[in-house]
Protein backbone atom coordinates (compact mmCIF):
# COMPACT_ATOMS: atom_id res chain seq x y z
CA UNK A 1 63.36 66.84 -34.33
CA UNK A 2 63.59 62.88 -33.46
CA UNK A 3 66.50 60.62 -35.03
CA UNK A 4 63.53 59.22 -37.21
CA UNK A 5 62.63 62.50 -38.20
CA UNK A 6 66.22 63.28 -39.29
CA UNK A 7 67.02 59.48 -40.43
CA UNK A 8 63.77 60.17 -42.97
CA UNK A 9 65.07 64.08 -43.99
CA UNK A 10 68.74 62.54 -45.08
CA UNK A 11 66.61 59.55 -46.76
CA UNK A 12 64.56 62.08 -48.83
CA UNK A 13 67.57 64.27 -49.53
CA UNK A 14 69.47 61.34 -50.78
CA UNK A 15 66.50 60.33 -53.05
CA UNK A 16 66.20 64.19 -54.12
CA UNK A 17 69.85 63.98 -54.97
CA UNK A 18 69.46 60.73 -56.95
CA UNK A 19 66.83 61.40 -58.82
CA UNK A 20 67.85 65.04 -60.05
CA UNK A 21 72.01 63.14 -60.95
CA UNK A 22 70.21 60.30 -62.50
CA UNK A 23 68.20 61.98 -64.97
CA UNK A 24 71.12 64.45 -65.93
CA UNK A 25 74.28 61.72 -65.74
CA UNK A 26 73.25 57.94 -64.96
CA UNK A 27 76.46 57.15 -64.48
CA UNK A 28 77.50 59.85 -62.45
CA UNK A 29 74.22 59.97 -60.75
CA UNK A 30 75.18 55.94 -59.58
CA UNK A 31 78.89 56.83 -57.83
CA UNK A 32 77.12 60.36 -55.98
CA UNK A 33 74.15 57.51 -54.50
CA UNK A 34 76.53 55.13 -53.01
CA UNK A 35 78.58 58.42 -51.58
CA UNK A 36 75.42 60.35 -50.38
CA UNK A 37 74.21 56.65 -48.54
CA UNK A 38 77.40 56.62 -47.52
CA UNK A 39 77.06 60.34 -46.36
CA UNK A 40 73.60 59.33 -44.54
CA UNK A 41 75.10 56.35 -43.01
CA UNK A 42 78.01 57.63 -41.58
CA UNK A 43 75.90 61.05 -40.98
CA UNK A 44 72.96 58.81 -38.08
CA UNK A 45 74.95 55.54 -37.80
CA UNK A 46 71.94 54.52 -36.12
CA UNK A 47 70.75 53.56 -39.99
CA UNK A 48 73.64 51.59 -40.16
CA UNK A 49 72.46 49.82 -37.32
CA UNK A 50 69.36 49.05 -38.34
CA UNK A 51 70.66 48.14 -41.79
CA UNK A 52 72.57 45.71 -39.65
CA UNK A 53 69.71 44.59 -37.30
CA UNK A 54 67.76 44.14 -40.63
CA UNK A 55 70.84 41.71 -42.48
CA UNK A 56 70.83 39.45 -38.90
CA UNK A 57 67.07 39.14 -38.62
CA UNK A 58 66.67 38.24 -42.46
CA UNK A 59 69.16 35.44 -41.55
CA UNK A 60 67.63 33.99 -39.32
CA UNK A 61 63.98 33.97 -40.56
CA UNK A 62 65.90 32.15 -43.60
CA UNK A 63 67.50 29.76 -41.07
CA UNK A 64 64.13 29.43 -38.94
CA UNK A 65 62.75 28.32 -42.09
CA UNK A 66 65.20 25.77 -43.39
CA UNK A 67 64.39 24.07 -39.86
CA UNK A 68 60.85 23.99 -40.43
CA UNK A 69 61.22 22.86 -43.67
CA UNK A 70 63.72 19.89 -42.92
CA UNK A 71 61.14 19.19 -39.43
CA UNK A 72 58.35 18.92 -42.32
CA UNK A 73 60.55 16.42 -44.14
CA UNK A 74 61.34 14.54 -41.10
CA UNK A 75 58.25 14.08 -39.62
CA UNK A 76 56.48 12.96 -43.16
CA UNK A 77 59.43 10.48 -43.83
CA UNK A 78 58.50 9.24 -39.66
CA UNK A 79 55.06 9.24 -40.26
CA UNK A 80 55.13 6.57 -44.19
CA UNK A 81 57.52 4.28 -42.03
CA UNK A 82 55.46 4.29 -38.89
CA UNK A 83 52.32 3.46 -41.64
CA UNK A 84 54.23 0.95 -43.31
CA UNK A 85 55.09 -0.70 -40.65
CA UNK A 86 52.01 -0.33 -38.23
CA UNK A 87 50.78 -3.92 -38.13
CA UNK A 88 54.84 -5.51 -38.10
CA UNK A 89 53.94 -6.30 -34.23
CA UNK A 90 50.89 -8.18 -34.36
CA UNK A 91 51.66 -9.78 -37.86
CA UNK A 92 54.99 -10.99 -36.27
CA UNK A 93 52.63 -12.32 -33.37
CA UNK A 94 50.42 -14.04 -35.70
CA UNK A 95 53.00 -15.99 -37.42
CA UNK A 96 52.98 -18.68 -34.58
CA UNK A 97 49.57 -19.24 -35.29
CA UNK A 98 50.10 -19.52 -39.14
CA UNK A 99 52.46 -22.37 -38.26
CA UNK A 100 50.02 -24.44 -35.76
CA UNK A 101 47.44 -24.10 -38.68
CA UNK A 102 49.83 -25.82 -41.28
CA UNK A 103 51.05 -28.37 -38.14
CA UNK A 104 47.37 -29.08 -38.23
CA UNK A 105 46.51 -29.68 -42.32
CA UNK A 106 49.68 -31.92 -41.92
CA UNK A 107 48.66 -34.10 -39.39
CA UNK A 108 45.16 -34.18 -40.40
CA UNK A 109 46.36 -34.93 -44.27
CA UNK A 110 48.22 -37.88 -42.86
CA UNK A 111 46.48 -39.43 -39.99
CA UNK A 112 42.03 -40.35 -39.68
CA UNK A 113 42.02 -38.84 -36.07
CA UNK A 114 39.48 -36.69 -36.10
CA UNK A 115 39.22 -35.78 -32.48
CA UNK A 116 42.27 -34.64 -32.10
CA UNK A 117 42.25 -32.28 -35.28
CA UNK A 118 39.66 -30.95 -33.61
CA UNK A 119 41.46 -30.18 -30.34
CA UNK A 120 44.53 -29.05 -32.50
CA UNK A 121 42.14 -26.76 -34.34
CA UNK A 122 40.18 -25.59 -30.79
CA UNK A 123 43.74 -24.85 -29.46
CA UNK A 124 44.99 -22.64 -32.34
CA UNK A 125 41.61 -20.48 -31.86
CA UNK A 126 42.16 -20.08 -28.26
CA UNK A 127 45.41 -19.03 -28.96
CA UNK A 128 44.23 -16.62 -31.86
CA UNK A 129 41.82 -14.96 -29.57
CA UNK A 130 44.37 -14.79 -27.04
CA UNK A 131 46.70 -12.59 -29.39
CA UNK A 132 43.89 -10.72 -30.58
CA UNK A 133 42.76 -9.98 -27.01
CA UNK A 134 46.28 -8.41 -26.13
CA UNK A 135 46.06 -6.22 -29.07
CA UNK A 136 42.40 -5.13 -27.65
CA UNK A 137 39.73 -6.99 -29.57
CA UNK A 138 36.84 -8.40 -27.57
CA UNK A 139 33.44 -9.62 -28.82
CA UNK A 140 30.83 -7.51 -27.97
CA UNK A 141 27.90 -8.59 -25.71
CA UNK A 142 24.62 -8.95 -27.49
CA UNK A 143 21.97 -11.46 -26.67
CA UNK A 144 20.16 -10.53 -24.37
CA UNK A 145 21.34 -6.87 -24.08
CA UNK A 146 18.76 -3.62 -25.75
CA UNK A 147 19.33 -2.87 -29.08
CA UNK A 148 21.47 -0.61 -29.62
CA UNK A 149 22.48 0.46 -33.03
CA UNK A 150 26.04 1.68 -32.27
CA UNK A 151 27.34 -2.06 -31.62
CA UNK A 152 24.15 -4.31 -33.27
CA UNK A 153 23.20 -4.27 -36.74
CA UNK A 154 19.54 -5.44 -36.85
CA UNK A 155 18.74 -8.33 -39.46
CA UNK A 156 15.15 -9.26 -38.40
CA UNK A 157 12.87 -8.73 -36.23
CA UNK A 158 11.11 -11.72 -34.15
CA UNK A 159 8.13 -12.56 -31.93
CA UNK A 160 9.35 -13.39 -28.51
CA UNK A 161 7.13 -14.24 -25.44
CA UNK A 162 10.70 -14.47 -22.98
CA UNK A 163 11.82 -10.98 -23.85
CA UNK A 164 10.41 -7.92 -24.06
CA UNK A 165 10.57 -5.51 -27.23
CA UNK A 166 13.72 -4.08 -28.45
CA UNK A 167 15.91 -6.79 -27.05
CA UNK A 168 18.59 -8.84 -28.65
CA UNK A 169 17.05 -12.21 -28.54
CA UNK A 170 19.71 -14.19 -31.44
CA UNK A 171 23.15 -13.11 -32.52
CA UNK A 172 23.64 -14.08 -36.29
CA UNK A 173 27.03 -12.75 -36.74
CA UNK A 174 29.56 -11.66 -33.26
CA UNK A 175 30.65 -8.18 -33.87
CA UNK A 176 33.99 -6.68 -32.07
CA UNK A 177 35.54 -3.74 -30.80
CA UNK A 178 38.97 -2.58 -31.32
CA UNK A 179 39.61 -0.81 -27.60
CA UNK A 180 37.01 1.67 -27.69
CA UNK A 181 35.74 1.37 -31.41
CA UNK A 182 33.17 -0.95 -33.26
CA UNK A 183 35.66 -2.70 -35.56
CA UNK A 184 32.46 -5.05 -36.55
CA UNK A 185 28.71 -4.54 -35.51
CA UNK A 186 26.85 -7.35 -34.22
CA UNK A 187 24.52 -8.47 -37.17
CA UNK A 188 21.23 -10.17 -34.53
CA UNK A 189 17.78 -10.84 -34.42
CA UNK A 190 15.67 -8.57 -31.91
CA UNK A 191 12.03 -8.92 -30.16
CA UNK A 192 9.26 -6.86 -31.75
């Protein structure tokens, strides 16, 4: 007979004994259960072994989980403040620009010099574009170039005798791309 064989006899018997003391004496029937486990235990201490195994194992699937559970937390709490504070860099980098604008009202509010406002102003773009570029904008090519609905937004259609159909002969409206996304399409005019 196999120690499993004989571990599950001494279980039964133990039940058997259980069963027939509880229905005659429950209280009785509770001190002759812990002494026949007791009796089975100490008779293959390979149960107690596994009883042990059993105990460990339960700890640390209990511990495995508390982990997980405090990773979950973690990595949500990570995950609002990286949201939150996404755009911090650029914002921070557009604050510059914020303050050239206002330079510009105040020297424009105080003086007739038109010419230079318009340089001021012309400067503060290029500078605008300049941080946007970094943080990869760029204007997407359109006149010109086929239609292509992924990057042009069609707004009319015109005659043209210098291009051919289906070409972008008029941008309306630029449209960008963030890296390698439309942010904005193109809104143009194409040949028909």
């Amino acid at each position: 007979m196999s120690t499993q064989e004989q571990h599950n006899d001494a279980v039964d018997t133990v039940e058997e004994e259980i069963t027939e003391q509880t229905a005659a004496e429950p209280e009785a029937a509770a001190e002759n259960a812990q002494e026949a486990g007791a009796d089975a235990a100490a008779e293959d201490p390979r149960l107690a072994e596994l009883a042990k195994q059993a105990e460990e194992n339960q700890q640390r699937y209990l511990r495995a989980q508390a982990d997980f559970d405090n990773f979950r937390r973690r990595t949500m709490k990570e995950k609002e403040e990286l949201a939150q504070y996404a755009s911090m860099k650029l914002v921070g980098q557009l604050v510059p620009i914020i303050d050239n604008f206002e330079r510009a009202i105040a020297a424009a509010s105080s003086g007739s010099d038109y010419d230079s406002l318009a340089k001021g102003v012309d400067m503060i773009l290029r500078q605008l574009s300049q941080t946007l570029e970094a943080e990869g904008l760029k204007a997407i090519e359109a006149v010109g170039q086929p239609f292509n609905p992924e990057f042009h937004q069609a707004i009319m259609q015109v005659e043209s005798e210098e291009h051919e159909e289906g070409i972008v002969v008029e941008e309306v409206q630029k449209g960008y791309m963030l890296k390698d996304k439309v942010l904005r399409p193109a809104m143009v005019k194409v040949s028909g």
